[in-house]
C-alpha atoms as a PDB file:
ATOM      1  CA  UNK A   1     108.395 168.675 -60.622  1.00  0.00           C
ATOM      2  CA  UNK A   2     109.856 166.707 -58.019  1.00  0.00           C
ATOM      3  CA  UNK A   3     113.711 167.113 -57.532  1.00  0.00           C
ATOM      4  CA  UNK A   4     116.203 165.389 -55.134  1.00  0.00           C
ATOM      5  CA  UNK A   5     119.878 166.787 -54.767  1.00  0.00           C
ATOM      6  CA  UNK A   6     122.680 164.373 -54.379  1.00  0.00           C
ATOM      7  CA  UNK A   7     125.779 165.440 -51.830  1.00  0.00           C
ATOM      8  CA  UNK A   8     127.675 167.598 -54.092  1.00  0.00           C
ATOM      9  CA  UNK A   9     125.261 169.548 -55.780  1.00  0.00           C
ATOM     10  CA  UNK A  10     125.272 173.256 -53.909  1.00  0.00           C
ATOM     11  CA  UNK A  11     122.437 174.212 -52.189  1.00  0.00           C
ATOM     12  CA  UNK A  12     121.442 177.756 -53.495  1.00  0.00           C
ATOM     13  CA  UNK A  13     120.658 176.526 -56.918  1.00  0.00           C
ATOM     14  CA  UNK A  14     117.250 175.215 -55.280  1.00  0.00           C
ATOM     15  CA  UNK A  15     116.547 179.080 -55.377  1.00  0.00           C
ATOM     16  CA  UNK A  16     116.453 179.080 -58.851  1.00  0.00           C
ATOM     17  CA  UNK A  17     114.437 176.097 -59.466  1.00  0.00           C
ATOM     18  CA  UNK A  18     111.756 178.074 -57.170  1.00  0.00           C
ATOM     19  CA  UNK A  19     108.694 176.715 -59.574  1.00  0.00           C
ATOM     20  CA  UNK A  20     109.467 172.833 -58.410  1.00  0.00           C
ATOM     21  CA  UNK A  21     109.942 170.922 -55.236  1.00  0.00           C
ATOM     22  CA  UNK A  22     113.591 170.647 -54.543  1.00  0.00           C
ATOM     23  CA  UNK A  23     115.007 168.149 -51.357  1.00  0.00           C
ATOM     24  CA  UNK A  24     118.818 166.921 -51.060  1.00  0.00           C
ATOM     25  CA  UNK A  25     119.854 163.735 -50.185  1.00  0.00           C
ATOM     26  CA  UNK A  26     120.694 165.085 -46.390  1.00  0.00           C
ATOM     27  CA  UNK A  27     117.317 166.287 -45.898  1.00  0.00           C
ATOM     28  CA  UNK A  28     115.813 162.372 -47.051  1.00  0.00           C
ATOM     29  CA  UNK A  29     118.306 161.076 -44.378  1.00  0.00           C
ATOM     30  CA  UNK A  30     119.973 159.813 -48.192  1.00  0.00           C
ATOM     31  CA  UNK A  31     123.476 161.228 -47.708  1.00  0.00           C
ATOM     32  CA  UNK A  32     124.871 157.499 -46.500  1.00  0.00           C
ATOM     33  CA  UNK A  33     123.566 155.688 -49.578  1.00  0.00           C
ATOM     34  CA  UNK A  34     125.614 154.697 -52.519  1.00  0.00           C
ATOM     35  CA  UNK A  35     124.705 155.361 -56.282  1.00  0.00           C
ATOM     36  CA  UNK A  36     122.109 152.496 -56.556  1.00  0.00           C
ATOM     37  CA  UNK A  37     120.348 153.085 -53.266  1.00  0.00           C
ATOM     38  CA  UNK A  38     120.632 156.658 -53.520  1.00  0.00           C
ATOM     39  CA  UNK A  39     118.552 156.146 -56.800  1.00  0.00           C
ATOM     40  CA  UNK A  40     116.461 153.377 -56.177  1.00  0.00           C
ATOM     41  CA  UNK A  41     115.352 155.469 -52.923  1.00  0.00           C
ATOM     42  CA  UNK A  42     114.471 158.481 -54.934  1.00  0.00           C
ATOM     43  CA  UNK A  43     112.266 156.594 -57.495  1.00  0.00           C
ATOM     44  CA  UNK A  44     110.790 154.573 -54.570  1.00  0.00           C
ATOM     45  CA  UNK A  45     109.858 158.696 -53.149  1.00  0.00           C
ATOM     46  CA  UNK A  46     108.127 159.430 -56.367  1.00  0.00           C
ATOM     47  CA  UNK A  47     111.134 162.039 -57.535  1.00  0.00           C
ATOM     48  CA  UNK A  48     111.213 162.466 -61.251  1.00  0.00           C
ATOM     49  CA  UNK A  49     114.867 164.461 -61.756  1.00  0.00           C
ATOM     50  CA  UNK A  50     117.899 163.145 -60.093  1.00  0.00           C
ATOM     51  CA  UNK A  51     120.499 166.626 -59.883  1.00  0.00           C
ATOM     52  CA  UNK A  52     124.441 165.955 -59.586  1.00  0.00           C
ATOM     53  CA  UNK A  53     127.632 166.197 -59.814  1.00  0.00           C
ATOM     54  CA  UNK A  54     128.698 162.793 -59.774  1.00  0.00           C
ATOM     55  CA  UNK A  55     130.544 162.578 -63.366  1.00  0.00           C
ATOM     56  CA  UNK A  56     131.091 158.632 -62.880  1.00  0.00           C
ATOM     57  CA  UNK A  57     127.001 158.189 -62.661  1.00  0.00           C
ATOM     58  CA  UNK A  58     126.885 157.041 -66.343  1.00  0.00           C
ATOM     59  CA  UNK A  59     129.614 154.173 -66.303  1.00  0.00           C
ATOM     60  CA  UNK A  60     128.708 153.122 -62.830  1.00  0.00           C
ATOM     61  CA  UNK A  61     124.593 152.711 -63.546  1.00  0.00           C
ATOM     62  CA  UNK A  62     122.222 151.504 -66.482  1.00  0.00           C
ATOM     63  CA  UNK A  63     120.484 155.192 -66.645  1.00  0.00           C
ATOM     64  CA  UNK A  64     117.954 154.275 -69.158  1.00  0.00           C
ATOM     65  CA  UNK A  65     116.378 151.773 -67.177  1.00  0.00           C
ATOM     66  CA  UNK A  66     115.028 154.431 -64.428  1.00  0.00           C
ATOM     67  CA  UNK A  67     112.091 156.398 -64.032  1.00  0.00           C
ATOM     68  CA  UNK A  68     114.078 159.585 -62.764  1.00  0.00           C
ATOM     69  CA  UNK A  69     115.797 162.017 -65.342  1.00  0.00           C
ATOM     70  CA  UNK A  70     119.313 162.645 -64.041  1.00  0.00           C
ATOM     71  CA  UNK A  71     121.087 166.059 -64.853  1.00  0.00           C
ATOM     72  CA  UNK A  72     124.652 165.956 -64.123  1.00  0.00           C
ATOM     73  CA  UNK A  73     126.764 169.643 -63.427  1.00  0.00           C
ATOM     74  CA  UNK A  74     130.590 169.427 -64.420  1.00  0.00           C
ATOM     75  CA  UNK A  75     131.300 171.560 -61.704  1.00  0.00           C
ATOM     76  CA  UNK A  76     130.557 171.979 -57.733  1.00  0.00           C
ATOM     77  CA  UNK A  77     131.588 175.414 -57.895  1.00  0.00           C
ATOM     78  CA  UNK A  78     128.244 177.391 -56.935  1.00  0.00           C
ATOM     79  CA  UNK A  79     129.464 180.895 -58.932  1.00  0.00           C
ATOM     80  CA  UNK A  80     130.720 179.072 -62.289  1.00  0.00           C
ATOM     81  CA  UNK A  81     126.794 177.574 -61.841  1.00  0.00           C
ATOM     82  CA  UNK A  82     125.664 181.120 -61.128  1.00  0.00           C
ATOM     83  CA  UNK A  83     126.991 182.173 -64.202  1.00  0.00           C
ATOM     84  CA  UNK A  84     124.967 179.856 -67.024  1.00  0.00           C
ATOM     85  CA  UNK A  85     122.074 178.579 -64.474  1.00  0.00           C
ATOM     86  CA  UNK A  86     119.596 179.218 -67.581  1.00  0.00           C
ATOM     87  CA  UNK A  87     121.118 176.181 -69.100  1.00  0.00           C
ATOM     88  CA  UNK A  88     121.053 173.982 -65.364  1.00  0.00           C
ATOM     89  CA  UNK A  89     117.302 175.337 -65.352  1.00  0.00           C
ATOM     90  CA  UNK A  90     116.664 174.224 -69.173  1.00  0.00           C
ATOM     91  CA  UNK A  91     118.541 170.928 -68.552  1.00  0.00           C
ATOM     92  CA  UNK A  92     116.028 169.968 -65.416  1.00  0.00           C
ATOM     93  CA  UNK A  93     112.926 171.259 -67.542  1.00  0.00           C
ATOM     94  CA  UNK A  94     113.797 169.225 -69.907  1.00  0.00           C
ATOM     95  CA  UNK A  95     114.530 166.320 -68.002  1.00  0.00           C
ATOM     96  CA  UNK A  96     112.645 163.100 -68.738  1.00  0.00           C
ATOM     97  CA  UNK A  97     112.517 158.959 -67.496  1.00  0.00           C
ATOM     98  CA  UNK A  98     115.828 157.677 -68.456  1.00  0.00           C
ATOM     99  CA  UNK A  99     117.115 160.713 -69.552  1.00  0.00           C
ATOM    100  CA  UNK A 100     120.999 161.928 -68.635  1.00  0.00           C
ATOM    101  CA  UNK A 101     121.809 165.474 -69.567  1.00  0.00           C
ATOM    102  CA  UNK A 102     125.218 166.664 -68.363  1.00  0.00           C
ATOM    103  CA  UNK A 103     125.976 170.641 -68.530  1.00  0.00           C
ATOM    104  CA  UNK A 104     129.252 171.589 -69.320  1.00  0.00           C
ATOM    105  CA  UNK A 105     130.573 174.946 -67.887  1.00  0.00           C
ATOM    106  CA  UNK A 106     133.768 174.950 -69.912  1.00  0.00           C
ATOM    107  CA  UNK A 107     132.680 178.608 -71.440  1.00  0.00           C
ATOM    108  CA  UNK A 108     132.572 180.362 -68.323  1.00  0.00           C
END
């Protein structure tokens, strides 16, 4: 699967999603865009999950419309991640066109 990271989402979770293609937005030369170019740009590259941090992402953009999946994490911090990346890693697998998933790390 082809994934694109947005600014906030921490780099070493790319390590866990080792079976798919992961870029960030800096890589793409992305890290300038707003929401809506951000995402147009990463459907326009063929990218099929969209993962962030960006909690306003639902009330800012008509998600249903796309043809990325977008996973949203509640939280930057890279060790609460650590700590229930099984359910980042199920969220992305599960991803699909349209889809928003947001994961929650309130338990940790």
């Amino acid at each position: 699967m082809l994934i694109v990271f947005d600014q906030g989402t921490p780099a070493p979770l790319r390590q866990v999603l080792a079976g798919h293609q992961v870029h960030t937005a800096y890589e793409r030369g992305w890290s300038t865009l707003k929401n809506g170019e951000f995402l147009a740009a990463a459907e326009g590259a063929g990218y099929q999950v969209l993962v962030s941090t960006d909690r306003n992402l639902k009330s800012q953009q008509n998600l249903a419309a796309r043809s990325l999946g977008i996973v949203v994490s509640l939280t930057t911090s890279w060790p609460r991640i650590q700590r229930k990346v099984g359910a980042v890693v199920e969220a992305v697998n599960g991803a699909s066109p349209g889809s928003y998933i947001e994961v929650s790390f309130d338990d940790v």
